[in-house]
N, C-alpha and C. Protein backbone atom coordinates (compact mmCIF):
# COMPACT_ATOMS: atom_id res chain seq x y z
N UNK A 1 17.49 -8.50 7.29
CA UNK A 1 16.82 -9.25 6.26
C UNK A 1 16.37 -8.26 5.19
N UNK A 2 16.96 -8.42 4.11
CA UNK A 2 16.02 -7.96 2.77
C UNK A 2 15.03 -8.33 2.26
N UNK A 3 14.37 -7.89 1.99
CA UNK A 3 12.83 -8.21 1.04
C UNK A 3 13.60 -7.94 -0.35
N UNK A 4 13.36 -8.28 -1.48
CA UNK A 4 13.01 -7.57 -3.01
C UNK A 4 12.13 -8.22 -3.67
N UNK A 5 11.19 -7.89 -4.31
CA UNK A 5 9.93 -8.18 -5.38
C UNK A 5 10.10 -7.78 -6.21
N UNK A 6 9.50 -8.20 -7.55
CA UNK A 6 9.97 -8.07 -8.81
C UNK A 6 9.17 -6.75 -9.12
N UNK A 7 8.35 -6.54 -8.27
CA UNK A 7 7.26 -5.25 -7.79
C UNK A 7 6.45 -5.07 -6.90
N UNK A 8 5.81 -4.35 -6.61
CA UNK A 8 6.02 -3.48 -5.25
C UNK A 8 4.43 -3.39 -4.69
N UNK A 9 3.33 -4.26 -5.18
CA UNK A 9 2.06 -3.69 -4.37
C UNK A 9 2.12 -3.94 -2.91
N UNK A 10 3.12 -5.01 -2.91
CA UNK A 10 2.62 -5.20 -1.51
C UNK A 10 4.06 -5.57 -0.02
N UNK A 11 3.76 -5.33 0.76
CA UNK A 11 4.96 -5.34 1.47
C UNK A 11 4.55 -6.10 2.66
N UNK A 12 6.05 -6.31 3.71
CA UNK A 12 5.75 -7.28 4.64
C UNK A 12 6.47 -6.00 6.18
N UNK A 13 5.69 -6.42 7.23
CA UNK A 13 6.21 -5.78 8.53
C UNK A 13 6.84 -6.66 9.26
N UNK A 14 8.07 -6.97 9.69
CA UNK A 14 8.27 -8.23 10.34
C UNK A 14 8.80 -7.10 11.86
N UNK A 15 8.18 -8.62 12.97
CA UNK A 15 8.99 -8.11 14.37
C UNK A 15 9.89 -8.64 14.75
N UNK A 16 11.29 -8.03 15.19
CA UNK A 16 12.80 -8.69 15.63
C UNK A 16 12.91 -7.91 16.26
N UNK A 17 13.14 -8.88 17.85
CA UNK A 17 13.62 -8.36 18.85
C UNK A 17 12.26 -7.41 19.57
N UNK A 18 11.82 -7.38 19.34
CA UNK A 18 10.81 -5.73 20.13
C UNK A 18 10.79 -5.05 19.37
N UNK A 19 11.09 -4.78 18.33
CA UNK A 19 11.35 -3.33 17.28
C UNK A 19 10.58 -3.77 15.88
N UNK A 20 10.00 -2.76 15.69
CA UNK A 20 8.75 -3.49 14.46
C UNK A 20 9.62 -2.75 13.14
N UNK A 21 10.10 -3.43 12.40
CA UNK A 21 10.52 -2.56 10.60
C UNK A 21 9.62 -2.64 9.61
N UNK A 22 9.29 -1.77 9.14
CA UNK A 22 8.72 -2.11 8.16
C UNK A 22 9.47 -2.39 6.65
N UNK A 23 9.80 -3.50 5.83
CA UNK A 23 10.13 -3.32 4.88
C UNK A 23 9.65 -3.73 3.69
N UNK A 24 9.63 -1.78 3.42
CA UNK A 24 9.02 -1.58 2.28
C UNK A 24 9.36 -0.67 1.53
N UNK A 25 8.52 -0.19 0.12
CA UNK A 25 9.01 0.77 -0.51
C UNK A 25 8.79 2.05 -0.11
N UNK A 26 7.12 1.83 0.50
CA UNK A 26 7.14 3.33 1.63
C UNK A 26 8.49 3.64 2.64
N UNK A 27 8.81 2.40 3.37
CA UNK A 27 10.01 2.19 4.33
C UNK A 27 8.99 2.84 5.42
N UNK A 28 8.30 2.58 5.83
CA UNK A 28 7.58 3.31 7.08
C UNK A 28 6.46 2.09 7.59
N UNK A 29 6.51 2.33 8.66
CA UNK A 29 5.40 1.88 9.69
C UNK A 29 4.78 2.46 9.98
N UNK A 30 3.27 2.28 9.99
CA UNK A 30 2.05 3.92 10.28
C UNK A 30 2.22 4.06 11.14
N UNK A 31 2.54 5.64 11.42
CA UNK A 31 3.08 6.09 12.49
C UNK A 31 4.33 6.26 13.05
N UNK A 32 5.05 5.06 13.10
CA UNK A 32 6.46 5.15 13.97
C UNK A 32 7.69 5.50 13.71
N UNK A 33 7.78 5.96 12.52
CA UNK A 33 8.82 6.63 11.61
C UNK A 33 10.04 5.52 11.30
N UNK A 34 10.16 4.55 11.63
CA UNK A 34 10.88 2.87 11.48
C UNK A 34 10.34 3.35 9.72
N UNK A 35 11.68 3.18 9.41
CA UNK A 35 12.05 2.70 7.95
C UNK A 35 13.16 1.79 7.64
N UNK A 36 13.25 1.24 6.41
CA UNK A 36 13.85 0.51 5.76
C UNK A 36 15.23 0.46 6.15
N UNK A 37 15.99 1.60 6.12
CA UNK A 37 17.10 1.90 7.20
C UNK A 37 18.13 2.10 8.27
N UNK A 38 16.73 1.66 9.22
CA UNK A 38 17.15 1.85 10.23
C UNK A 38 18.02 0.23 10.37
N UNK A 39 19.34 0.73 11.70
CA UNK A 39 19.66 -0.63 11.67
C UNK A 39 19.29 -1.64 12.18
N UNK A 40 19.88 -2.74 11.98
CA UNK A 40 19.86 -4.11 12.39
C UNK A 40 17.80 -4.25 12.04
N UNK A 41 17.82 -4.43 10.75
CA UNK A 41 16.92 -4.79 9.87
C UNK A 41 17.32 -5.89 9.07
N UNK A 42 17.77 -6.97 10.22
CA UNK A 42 17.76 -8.59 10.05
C UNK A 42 17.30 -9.68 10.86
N UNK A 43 17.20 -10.87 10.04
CA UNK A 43 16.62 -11.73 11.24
C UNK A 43 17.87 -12.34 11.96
N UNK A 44 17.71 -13.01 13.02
CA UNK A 44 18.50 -14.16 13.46
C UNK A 44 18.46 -15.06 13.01
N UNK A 45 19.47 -15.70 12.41
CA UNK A 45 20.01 -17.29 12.21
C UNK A 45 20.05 -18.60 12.98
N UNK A 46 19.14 -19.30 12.97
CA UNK A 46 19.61 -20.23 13.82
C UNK A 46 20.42 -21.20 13.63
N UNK A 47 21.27 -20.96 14.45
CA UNK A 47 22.70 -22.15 15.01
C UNK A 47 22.62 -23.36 15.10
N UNK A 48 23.53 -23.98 14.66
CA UNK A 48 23.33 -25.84 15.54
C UNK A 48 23.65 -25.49 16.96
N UNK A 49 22.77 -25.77 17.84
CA UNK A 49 23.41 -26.07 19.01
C UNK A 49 22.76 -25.02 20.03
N UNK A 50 21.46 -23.99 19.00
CA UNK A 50 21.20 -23.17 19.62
C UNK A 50 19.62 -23.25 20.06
N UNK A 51 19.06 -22.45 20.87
CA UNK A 51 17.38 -23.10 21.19
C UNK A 51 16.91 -22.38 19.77
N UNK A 52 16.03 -23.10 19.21
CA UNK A 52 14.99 -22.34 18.24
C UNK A 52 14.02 -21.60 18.82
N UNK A 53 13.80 -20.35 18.16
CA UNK A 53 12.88 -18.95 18.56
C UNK A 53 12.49 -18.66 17.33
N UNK A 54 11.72 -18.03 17.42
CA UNK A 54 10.99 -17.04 16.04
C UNK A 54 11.29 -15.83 16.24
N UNK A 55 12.53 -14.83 15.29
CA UNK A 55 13.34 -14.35 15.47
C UNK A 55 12.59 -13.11 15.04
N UNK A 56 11.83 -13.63 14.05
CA UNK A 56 10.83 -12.31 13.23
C UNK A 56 9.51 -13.77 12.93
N UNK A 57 8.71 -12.80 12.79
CA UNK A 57 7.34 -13.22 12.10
C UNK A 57 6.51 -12.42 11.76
N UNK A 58 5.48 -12.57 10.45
CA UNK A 58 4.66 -11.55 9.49
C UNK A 58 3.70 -11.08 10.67
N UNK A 59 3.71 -9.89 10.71
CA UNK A 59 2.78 -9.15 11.76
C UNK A 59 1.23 -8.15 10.41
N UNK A 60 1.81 -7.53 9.25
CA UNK A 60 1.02 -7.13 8.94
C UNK A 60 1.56 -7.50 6.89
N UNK A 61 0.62 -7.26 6.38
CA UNK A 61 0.54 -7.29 4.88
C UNK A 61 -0.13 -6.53 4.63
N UNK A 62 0.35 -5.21 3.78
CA UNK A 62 -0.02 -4.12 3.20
C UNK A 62 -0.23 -4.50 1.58
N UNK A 63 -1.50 -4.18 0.83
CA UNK A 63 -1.35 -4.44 -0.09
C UNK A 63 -2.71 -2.97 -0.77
N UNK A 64 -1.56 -2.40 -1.66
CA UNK A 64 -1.75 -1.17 -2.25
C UNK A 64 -3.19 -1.49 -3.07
N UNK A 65 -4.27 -0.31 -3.15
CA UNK A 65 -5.47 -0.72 -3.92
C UNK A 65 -5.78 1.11 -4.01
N UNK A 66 -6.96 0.97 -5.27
CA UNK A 66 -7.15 2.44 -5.41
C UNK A 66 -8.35 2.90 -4.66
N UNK A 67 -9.07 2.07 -3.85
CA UNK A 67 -10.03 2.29 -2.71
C UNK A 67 -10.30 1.57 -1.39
N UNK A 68 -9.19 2.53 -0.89
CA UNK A 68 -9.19 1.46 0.81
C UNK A 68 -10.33 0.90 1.44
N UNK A 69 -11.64 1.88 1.27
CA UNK A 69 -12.82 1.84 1.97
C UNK A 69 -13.83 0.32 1.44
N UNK A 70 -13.35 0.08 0.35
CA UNK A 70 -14.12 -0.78 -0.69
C UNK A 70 -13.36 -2.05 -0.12
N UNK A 71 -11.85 -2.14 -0.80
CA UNK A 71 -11.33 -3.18 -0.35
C UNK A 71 -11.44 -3.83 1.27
N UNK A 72 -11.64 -2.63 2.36
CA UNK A 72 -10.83 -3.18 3.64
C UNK A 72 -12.79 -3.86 4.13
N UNK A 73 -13.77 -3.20 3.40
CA UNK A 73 -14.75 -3.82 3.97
C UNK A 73 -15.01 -5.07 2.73
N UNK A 74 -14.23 -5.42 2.14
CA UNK A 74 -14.46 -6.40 1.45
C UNK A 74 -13.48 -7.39 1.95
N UNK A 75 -12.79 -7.58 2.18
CA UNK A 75 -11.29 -7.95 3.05
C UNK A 75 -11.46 -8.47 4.94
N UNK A 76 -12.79 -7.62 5.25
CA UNK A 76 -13.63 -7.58 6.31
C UNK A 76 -14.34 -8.73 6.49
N UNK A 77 -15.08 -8.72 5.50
CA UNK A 77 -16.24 -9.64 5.54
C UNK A 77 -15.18 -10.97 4.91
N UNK A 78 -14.12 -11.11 4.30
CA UNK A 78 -13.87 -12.35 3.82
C UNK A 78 -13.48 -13.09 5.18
N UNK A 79 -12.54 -12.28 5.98
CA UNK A 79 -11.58 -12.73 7.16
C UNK A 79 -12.36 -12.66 8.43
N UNK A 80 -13.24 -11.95 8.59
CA UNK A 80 -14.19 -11.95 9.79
C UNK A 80 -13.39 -10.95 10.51
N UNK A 81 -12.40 -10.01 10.00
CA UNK A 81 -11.88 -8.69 10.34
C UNK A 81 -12.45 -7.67 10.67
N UNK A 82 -12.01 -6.56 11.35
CA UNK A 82 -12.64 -5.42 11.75
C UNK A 82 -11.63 -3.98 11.44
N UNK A 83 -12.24 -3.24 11.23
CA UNK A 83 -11.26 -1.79 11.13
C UNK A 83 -10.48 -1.66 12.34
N UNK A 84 -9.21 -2.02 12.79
CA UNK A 84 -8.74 -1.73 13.77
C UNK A 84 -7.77 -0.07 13.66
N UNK A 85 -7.69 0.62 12.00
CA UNK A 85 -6.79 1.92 12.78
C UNK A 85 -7.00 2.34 10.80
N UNK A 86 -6.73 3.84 11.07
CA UNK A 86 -6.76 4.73 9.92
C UNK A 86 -5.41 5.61 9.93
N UNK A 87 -4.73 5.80 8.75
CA UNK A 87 -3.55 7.20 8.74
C UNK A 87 -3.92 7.45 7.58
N UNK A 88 -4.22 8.57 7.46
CA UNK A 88 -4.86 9.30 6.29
C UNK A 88 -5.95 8.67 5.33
N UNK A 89 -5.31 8.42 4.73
CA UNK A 89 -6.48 7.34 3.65
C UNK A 89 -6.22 5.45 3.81
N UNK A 90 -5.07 5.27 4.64
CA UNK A 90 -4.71 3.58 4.56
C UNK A 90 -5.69 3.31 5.70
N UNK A 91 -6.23 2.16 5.65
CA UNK A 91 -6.80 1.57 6.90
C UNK A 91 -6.32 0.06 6.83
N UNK A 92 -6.13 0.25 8.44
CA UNK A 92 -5.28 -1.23 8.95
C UNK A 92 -6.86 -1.92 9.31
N UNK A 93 -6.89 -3.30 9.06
CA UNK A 93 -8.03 -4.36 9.19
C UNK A 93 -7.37 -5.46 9.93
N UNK A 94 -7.70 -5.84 11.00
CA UNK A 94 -7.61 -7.02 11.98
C UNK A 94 -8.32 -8.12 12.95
N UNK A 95 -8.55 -8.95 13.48
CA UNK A 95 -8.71 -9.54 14.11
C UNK A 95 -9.68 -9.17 15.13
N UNK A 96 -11.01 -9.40 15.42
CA UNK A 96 -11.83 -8.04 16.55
C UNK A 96 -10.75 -8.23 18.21
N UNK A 97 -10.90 -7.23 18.09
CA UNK A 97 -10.25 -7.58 20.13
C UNK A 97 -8.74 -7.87 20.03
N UNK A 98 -7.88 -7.91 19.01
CA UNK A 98 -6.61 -8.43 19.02
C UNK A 98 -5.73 -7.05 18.21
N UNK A 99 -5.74 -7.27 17.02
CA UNK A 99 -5.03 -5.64 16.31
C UNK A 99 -4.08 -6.35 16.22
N UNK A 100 -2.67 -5.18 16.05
CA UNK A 100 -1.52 -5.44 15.71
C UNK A 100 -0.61 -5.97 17.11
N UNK A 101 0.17 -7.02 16.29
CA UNK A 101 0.71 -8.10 17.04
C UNK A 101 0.22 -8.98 17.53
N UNK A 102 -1.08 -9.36 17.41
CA UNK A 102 -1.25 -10.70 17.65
C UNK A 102 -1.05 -11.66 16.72
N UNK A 103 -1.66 -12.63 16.97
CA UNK A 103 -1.07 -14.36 16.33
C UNK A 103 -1.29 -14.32 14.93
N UNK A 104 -2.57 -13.11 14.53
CA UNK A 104 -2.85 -13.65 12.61
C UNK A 104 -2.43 -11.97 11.89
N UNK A 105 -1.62 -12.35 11.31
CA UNK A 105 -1.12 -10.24 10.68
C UNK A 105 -2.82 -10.05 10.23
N UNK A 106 -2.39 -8.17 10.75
CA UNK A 106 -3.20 -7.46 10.17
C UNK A 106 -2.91 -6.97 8.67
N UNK A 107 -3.97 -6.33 7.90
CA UNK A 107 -3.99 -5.89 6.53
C UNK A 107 -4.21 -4.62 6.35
N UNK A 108 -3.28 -4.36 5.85
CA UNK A 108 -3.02 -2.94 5.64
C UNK A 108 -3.42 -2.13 4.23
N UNK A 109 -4.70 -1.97 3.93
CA UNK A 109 -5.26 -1.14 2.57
C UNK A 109 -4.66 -0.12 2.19
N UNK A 110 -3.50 0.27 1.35
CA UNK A 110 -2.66 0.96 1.44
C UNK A 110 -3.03 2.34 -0.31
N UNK A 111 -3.76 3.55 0.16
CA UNK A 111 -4.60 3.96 -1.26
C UNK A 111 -2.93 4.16 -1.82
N UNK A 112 -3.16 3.95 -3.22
CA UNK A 112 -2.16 4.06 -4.20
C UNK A 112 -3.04 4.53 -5.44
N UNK A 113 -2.29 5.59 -6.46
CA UNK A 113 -2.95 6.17 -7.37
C UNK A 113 -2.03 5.13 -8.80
N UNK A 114 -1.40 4.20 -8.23
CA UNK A 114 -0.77 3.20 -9.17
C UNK A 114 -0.67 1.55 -8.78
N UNK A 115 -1.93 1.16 -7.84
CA UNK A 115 -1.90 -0.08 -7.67
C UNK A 115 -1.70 -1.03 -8.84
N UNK A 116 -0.98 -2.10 -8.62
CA UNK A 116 -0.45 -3.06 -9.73
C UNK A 116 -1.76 -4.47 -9.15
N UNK A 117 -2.88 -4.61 -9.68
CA UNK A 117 -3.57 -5.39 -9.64
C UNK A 117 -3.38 -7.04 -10.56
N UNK A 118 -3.79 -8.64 -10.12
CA UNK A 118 -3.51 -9.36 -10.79
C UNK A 118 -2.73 -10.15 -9.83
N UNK A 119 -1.52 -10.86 -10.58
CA UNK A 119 -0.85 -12.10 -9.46
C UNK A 119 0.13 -10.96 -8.83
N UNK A 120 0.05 -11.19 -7.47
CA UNK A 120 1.15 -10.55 -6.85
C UNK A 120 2.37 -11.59 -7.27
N UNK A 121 3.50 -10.75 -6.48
CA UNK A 121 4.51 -11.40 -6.35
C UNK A 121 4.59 -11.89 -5.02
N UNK A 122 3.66 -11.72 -3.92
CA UNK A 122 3.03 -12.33 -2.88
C UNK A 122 1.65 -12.38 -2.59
N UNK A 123 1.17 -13.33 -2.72
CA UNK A 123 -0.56 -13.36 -2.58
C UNK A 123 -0.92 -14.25 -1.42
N UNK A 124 -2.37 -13.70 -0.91
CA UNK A 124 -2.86 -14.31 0.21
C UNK A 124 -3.14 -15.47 -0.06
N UNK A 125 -3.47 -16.82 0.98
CA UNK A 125 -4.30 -17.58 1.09
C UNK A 125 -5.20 -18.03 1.85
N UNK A 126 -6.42 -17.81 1.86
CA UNK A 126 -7.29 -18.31 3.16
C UNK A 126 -7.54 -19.71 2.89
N UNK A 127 -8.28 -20.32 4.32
CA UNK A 127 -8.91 -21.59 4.28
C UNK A 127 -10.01 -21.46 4.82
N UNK A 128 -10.89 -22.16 4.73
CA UNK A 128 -12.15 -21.86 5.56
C UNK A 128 -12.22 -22.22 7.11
N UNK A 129 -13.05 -21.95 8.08
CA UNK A 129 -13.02 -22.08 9.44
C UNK A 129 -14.33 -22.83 10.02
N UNK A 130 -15.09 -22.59 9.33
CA UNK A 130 -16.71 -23.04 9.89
C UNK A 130 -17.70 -23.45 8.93
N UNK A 131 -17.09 -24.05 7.62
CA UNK A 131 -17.77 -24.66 6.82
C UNK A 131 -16.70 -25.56 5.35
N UNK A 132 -17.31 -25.95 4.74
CA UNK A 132 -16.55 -26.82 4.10
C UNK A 132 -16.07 -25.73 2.70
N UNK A 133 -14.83 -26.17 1.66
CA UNK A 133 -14.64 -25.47 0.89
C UNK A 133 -15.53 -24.85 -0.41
N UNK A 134 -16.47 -25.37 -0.61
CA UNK A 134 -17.74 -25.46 -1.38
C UNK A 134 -18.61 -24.10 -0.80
N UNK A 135 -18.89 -24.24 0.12
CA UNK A 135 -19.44 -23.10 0.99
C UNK A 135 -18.86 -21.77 1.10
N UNK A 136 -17.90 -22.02 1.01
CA UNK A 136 -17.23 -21.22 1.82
C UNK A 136 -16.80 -20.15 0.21
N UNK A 137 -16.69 -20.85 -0.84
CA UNK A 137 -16.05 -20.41 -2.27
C UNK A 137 -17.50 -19.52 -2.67
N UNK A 138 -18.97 -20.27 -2.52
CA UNK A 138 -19.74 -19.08 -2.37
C UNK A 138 -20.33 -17.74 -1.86
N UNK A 139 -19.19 -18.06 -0.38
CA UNK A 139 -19.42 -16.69 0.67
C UNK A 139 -18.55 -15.88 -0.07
N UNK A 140 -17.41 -16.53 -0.34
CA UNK A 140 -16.21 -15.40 -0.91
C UNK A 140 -17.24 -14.80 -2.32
N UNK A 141 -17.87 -15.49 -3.15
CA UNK A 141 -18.17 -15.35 -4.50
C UNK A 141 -19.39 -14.35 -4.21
N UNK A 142 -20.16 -14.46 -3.40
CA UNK A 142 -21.58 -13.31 -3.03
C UNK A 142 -20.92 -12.08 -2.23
N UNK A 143 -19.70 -11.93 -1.74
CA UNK A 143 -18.48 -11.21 -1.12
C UNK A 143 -18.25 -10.52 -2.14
N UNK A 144 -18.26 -10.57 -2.86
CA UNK A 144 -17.64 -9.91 -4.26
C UNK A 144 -16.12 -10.71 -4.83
N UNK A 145 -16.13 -11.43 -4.71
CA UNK A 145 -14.45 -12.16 -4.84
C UNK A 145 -15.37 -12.59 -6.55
N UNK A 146 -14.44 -13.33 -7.12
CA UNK A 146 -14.93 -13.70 -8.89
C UNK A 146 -13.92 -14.83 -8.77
N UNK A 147 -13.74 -15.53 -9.79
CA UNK A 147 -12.88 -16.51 -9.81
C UNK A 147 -11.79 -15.55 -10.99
N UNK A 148 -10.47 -16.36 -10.90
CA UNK A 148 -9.44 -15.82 -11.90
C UNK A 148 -8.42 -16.81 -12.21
N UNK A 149 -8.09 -16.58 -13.48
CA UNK A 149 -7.62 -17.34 -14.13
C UNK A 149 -6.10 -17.21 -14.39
N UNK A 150 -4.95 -18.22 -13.82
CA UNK A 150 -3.92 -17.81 -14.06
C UNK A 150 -3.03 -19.06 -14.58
N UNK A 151 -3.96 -19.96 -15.08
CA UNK A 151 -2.92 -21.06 -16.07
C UNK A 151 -3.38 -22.42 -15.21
N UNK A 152 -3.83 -22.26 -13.97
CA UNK A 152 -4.67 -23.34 -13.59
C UNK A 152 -5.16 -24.63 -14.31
N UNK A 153 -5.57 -25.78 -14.17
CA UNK A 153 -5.02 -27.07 -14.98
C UNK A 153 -6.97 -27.65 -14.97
N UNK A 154 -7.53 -26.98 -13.58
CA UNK A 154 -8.69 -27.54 -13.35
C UNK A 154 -8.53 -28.62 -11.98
N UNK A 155 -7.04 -29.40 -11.98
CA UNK A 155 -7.48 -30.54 -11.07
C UNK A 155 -6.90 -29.99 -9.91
N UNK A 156 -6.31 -28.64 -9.75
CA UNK A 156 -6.06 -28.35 -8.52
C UNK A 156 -7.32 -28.32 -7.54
N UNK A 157 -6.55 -28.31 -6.09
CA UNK A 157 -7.74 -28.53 -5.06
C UNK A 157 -7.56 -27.05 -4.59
N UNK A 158 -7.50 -26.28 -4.84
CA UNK A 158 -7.69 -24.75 -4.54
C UNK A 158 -8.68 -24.61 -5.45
N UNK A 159 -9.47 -22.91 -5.05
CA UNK A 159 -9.80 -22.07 -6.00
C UNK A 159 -9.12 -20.55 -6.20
N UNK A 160 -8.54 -20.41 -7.56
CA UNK A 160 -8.11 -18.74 -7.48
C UNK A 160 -8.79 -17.56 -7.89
N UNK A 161 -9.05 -16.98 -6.83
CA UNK A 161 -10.25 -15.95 -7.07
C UNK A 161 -9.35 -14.44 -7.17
N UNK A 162 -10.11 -13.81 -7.68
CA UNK A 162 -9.77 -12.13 -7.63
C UNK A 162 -10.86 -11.18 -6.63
N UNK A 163 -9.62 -10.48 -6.00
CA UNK A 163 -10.76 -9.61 -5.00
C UNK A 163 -11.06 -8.51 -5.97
N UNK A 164 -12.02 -7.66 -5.71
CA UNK A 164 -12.85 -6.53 -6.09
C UNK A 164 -11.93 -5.88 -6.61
N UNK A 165 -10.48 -5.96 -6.72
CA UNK A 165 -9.75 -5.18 -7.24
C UNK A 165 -8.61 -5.63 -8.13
N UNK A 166 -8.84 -7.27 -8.21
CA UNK A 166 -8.13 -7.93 -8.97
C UNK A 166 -6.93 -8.58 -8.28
N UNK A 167 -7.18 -8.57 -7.59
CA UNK A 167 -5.84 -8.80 -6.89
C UNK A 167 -6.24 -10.43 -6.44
N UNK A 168 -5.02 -11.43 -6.88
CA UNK A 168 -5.41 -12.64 -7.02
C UNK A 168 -4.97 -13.04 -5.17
N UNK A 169 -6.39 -13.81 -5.02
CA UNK A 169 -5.98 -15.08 -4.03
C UNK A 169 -6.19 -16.55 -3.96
N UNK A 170 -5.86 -17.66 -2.96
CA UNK A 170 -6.44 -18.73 -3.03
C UNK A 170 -7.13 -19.46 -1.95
N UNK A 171 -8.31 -19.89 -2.47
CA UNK A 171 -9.31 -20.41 -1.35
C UNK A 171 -8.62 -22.09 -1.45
N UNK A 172 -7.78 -21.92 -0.18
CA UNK A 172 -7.85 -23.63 -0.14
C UNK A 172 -8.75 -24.82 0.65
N UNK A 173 -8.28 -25.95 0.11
CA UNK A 173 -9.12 -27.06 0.54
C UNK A 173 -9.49 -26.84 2.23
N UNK A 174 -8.30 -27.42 2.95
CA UNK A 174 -8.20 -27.77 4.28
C UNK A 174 -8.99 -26.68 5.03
N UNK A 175 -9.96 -26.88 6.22
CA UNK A 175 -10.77 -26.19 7.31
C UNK A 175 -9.46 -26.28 8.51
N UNK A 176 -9.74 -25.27 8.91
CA UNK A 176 -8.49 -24.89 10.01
C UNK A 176 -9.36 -24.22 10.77
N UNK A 177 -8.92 -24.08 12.25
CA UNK A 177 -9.08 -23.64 13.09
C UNK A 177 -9.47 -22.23 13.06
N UNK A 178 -10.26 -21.00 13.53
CA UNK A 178 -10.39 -19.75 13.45
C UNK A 178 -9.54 -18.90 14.43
């Protein structure tokens, strides 16, 4: 499977088969020396006639910022995340008690001295878990999140906010499960 983005803050880790790739422009996985490269850096197809599996699925989202420490405890407090791992200056943020590979990807604060802040060409979305969307748009907003503006009409049922670093997300309606 290829990835391409029209640019590059942010990248995806997918798992196929047992073997974690990272693909990205780093081409690396912290730590495991798995790059972009290596082979059979595709998913499976599913067949008529064949059982359905999840061949790959998003394990982590790295998204480049010029202060890991700022973002990943801001990123922390939005997701109810914890510092699960450091390589040099990136810090991975996850799930308490779970980390990498479990059920919700971890986030990967990735320092860049050229983060591209604003609409990704992939952006997050949360929903809230333990309160209604109203509530929940002021935790993000006393969080440091701001609202942002990207051509929005008003009658959408989202809100699009910018994190501390500009980097656009969306608070949607629906309460989901934690």
């Amino acid at each position: 499977m290829l990835l391409e983005f029209a640019e590059e803050p942010l990248h995806l880790t997918v798992v196929l088969h047992d073997q974690v790739h990272d693909i990205a422009r780093h081409g690396r996985l912290l730590g495991s020396g798995i790059n972009s490269t290596t082979p059979d850096t595709r998913c499976a197809r599913i067949q008529p006639g064949y059982p359905r599996f999840m061949a790959c699925r998003i394990t982590e989202l790295i998204l480049d910022c010029a202060d890991p420490v700022r973002m990943a405890a801001f990123w922390c407090e939005v997701l109810g995340y914890v510092e699960i791992g450091k390589d040099g200056e990136d810090i991975e943020i996850g799930p308490p008690g779970v980390g990498f590979g479990g059920p919700q990807p971890t986030l990967i604060l990735s320092r860049s001295d050229d983060p591209k802040p604003g609409k990704l060409p992939l952006h997050i979305d949360v929903n809230p878990t333990d309160r209604d969307q109203d509530a929940e748009l002021e935790r993000l907003l006393a969080a440091g999140a701001r609202p942002a503006d990207v051509g929005q009409t008003g009658e959408e049922s989202w809100h699009v906010l910018a994190d501390p670093e500009g980097n656009v997300f969306c608070l949607l309606r629906k309460r989901v499960d934690p």
